[in-house]
Protein backbone atom coordinates (compact mmCIF):
# COMPACT_ATOMS: atom_id res chain seq x y z
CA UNK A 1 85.07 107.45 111.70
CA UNK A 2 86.69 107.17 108.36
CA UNK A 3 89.94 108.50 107.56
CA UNK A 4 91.06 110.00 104.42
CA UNK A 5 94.66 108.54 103.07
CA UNK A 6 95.16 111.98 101.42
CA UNK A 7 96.37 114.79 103.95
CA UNK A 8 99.51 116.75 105.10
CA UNK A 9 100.26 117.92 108.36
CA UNK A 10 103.79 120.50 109.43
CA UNK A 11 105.26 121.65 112.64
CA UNK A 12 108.36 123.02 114.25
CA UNK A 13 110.23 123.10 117.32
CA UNK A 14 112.98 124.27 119.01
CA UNK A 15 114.89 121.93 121.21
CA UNK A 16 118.40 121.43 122.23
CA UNK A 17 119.62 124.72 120.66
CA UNK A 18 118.03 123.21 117.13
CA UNK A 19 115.35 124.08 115.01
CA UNK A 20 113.87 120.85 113.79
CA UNK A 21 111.11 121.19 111.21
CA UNK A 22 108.95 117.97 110.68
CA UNK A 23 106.17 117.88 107.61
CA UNK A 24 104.35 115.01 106.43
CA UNK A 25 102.14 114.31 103.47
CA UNK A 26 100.22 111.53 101.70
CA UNK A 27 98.36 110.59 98.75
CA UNK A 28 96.38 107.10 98.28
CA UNK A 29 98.36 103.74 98.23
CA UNK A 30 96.82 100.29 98.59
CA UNK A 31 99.48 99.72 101.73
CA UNK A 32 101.55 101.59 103.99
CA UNK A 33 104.62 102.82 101.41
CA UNK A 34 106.60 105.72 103.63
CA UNK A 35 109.63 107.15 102.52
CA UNK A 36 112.04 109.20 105.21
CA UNK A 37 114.33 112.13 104.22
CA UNK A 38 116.18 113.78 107.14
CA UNK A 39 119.29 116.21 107.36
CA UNK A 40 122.38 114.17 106.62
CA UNK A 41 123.56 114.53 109.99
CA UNK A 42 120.17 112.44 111.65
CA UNK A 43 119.66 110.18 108.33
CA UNK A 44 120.45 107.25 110.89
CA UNK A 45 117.33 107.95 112.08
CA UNK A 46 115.14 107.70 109.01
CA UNK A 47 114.70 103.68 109.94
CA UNK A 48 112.76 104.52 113.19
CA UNK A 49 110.11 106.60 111.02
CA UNK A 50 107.67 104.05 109.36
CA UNK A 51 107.53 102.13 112.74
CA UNK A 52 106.73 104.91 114.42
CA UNK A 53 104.13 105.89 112.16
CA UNK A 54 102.58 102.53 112.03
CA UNK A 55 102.55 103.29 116.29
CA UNK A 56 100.06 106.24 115.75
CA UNK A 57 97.36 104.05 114.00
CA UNK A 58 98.36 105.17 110.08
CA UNK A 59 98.14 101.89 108.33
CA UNK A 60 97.40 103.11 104.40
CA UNK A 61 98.94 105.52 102.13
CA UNK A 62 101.75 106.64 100.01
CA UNK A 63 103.39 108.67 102.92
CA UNK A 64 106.68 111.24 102.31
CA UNK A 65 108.39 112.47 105.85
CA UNK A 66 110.88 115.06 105.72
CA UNK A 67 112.69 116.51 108.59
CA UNK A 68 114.84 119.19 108.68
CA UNK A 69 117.50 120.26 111.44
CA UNK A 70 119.23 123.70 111.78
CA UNK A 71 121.86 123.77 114.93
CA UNK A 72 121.38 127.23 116.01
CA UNK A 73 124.02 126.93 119.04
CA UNK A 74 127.03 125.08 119.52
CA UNK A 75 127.28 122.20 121.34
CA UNK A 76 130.67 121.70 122.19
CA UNK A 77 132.49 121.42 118.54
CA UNK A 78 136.01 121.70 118.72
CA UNK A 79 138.57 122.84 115.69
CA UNK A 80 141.67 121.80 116.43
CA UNK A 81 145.23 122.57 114.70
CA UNK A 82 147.80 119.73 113.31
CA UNK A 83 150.88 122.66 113.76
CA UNK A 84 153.42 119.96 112.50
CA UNK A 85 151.43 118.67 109.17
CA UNK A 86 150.96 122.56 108.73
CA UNK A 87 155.31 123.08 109.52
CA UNK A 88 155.16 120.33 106.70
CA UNK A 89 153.14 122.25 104.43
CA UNK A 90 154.89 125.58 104.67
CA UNK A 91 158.38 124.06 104.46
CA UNK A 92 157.52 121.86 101.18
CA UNK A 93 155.94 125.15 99.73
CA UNK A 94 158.72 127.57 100.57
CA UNK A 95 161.09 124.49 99.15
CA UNK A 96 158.51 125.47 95.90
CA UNK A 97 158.68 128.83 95.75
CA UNK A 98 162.61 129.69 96.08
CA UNK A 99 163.59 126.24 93.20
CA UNK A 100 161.44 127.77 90.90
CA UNK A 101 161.47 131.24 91.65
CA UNK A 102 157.65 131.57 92.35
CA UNK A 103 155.55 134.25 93.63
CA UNK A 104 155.31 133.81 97.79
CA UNK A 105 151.36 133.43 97.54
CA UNK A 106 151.52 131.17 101.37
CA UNK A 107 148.18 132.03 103.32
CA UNK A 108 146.72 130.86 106.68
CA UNK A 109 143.54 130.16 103.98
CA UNK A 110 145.54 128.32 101.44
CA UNK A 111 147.23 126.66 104.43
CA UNK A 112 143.99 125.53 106.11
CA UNK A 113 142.61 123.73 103.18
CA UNK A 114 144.99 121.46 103.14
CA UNK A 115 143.78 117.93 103.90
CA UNK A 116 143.66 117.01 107.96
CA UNK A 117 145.44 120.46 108.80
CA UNK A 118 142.23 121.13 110.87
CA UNK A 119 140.59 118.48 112.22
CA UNK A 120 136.75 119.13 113.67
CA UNK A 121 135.97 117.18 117.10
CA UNK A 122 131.97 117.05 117.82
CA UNK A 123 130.33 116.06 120.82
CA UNK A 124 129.85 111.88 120.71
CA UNK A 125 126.47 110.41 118.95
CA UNK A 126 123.94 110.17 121.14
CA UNK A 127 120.77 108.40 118.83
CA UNK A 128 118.16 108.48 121.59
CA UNK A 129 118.41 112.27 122.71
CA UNK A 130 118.60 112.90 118.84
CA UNK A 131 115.00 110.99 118.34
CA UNK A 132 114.15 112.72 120.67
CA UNK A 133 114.66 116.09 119.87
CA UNK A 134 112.74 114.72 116.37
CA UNK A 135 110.14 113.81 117.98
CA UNK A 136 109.11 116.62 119.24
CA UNK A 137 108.61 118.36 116.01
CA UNK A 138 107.25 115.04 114.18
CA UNK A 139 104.67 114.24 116.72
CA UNK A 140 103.02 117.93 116.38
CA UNK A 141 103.25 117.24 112.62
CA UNK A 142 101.74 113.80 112.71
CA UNK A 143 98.50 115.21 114.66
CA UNK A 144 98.11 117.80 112.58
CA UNK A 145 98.32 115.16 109.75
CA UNK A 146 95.59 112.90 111.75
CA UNK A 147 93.36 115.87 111.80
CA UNK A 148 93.22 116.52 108.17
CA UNK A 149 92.61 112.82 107.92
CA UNK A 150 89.85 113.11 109.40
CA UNK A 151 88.48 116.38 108.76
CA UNK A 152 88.36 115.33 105.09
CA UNK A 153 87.12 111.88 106.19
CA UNK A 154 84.16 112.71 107.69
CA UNK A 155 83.54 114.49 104.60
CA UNK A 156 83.61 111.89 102.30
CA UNK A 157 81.75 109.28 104.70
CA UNK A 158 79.03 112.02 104.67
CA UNK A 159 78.77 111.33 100.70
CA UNK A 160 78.85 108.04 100.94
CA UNK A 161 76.31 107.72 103.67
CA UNK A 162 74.59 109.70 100.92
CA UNK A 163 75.04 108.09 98.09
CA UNK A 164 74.55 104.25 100.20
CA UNK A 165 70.59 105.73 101.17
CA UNK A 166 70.14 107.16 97.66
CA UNK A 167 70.94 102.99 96.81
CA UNK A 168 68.97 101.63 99.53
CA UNK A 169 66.03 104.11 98.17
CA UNK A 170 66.71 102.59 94.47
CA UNK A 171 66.70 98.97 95.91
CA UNK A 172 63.05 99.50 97.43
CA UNK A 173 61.53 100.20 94.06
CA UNK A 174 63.26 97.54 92.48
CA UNK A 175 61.76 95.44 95.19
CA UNK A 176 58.67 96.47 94.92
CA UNK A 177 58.47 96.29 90.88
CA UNK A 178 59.71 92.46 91.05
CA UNK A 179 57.14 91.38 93.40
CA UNK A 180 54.34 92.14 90.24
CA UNK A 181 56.79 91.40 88.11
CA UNK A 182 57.13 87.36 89.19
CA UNK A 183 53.31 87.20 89.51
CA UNK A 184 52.93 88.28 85.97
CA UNK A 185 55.55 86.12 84.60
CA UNK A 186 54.39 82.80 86.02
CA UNK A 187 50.71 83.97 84.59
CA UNK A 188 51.95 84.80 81.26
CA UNK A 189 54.38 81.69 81.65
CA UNK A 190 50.97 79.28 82.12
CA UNK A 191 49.35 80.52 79.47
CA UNK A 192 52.04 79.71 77.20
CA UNK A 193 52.26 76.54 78.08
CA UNK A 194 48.63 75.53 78.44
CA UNK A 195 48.42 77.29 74.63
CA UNK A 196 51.60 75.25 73.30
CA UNK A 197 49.45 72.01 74.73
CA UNK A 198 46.65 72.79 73.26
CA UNK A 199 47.94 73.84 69.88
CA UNK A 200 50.41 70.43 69.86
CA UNK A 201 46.94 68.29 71.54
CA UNK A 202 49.02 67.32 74.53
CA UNK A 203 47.21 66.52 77.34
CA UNK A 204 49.41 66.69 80.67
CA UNK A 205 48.41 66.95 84.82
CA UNK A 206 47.04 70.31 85.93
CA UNK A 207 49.35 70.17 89.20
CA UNK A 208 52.35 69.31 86.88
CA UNK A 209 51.72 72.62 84.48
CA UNK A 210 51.36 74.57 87.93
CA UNK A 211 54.52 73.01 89.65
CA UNK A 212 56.83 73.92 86.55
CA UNK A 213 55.41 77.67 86.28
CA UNK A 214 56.50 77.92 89.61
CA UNK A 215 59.67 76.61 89.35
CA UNK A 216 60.61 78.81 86.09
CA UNK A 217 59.25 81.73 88.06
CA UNK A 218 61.24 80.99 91.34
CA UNK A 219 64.46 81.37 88.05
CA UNK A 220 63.48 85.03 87.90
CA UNK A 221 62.88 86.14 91.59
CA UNK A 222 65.43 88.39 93.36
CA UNK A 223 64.23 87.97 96.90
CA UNK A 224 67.84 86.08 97.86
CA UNK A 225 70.23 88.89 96.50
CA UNK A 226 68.41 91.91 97.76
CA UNK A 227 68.47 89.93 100.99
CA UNK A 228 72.04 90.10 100.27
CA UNK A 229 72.30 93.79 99.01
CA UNK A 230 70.64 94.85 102.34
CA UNK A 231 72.97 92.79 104.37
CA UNK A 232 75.45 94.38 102.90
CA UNK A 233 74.06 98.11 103.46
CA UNK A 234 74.02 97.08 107.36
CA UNK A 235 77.89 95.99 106.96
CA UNK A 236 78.23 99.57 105.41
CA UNK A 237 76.55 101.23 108.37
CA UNK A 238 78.78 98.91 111.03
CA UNK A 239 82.30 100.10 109.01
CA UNK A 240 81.25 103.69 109.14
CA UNK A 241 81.01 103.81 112.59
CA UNK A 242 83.95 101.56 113.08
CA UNK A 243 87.14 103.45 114.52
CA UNK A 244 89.47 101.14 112.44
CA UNK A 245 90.63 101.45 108.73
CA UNK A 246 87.97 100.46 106.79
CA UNK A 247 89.09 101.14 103.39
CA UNK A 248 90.32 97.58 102.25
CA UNK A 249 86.76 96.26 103.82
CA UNK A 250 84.71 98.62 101.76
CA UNK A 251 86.33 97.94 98.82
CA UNK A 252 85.68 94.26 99.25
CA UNK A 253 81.71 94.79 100.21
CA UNK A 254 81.46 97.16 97.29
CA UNK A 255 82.16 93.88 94.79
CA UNK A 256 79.62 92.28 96.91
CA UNK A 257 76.88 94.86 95.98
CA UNK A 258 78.29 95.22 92.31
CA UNK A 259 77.74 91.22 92.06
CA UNK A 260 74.64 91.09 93.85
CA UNK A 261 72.80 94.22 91.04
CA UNK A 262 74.37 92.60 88.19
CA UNK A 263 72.98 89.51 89.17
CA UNK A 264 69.62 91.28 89.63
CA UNK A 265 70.07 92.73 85.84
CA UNK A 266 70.67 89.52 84.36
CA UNK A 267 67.57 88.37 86.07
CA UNK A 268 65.03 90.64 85.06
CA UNK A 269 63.14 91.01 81.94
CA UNK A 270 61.11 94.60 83.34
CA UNK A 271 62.35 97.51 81.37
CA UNK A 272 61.49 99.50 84.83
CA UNK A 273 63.76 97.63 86.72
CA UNK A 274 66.43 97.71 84.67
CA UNK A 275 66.61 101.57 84.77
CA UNK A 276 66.92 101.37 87.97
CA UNK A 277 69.68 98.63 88.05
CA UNK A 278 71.92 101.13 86.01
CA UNK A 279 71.08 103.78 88.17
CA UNK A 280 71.92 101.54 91.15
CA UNK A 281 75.52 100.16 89.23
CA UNK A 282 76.02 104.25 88.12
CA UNK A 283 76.03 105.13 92.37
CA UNK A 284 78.20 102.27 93.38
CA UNK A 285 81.12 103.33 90.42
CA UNK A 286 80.45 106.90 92.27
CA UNK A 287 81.15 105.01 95.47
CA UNK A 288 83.86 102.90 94.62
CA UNK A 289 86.16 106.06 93.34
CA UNK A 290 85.33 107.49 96.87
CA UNK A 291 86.62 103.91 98.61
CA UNK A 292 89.65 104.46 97.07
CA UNK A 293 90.03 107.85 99.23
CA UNK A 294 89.76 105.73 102.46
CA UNK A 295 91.98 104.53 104.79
């Protein structure tokens, strides 16, 4: 099954008195290029992403993770007083106020912003229960991401399936147009030749004219590359059904089939044929922008 690279996928969960949202989404990239953003608090976590990803068969794409973590209770902070930096404090300001005759503006808020006067105490890091609690969210956010991977996968393997028989169809009449099409050549090609002789008096073997018409004629025949070009449909039909990326392997088999038509083109001198070589080279560009969709 092929696997579109484009797709996003979002989830959230609730775990360990935290609501962690997880959402995913991609676009096409030759490789694997995923980028991490997670709450400040987690962002030691953001190196475990791509690994993990790679770990659920993505392998292609230009992926963007973002995870977000709300604490919704408590677990165990603790805000703790420095009462002599704050006697500090008070007595410097006080020492203020009655030098230069100031207004007595001392709060408990003015106090309290004063650097280490309260000093916050959380519970100690704990990186695996923290993946953990990720996890949960990202995993329900990766397989909705897989699904719309393949949901629009199997859409565009449908097209191409499409478009690959509309070639194969193309490819018969071409076939079928170049087996006349030799057979008239190496006729026309003899009678050339025996004319040329016979205008110029030359007098040459009869099995010699007949060897050398067949050997220009063998020039034009196409039998080898559409040989080729249906080898090549069969490696279409055996990546299609394949479970693994495919993407990098169709791109490669699609230059096979572009080289294979042009050298078709170049061969023949049938006005027929070449209509439907540009027809064929006009599918596989409508093919090839598809490939680039794939995983």
């Amino acid at each position: 099954m092929m696997k579109s690279m484009t797709a996003f996928g979002r989830a959230r969960a609730s775990v360990g008195g935290k609501d962690v949202t997880a959402e995913i989404k991609s676009v096409n990239s030759r490789y694997l290029d995923c980028t991490a953003k997670i709450s400040r608090a987690y962002s030691f976590l953001e190196e475990r992403i791509k690994p993990y990803l790679q770990s659920k068969g993505l392998s292609r794409g230009k992926i963007d993770v973002y995870i977000g973590v709300e604490v919704l209770e408590s677990e165990g902070t603790e805000i703790s007083v420095d009462i002599g930096l704050a006697e500090g404090y008070i007595k410097a300001l006080r020492e203020l106020r009655d030098r230069f005759e100031l207004k007595d503006d001392i709060s408990v808020m003015g106090i309290s912003r004063y650097p280490d006067v309260l000093a916050v105490k959380k519970p100690e890091e704990d990186a695996e229960r923290d993946w953990e609690m990720v996890r949960v969210a990202l995993d329900a956010a990766i397989e909705q991401f897989i699904s719309a991977r393949e949901s629009e996968g199997k859409k565009i393997e449908d097209d191409l399936r499409a478009k690959i028989d509309n070639i194969r169809a193309l490819v018969d009449k071409i076939e079928e147009l170049s087996l006349g099409d030799v057979a008239d050549y190496k006729v026309k090609l003899e009678e050339r030749i025996r004319k040329m002789l016979s205008d110029n008096h030359i007098s040459i073997d009869e099995g010699r004219i007949l060897t050398e018409c067949a050997i220009f004629a063998d020039k034009v025949a196409i039998d080898e590359e559409l040989v080729r070009l249906r080898s090549h449909f069969s490696a279409f039909d055996e990546y299609a059904d394949s479970s693994e990326p495919v993407g990098r392997k169709l791109d490669f088999l699609l230059q096979e089939m572009n080289r294979e038509i042009n050298t078709i083109g170049s061969k023949c001198n049938n006005s027929n044929i070449a209509r439907y070589v540009v027809d064929v080279k006009t599918e596989l560009e409508k093919v090839r922008e598809q490939i680039q969709n794939i995983e």
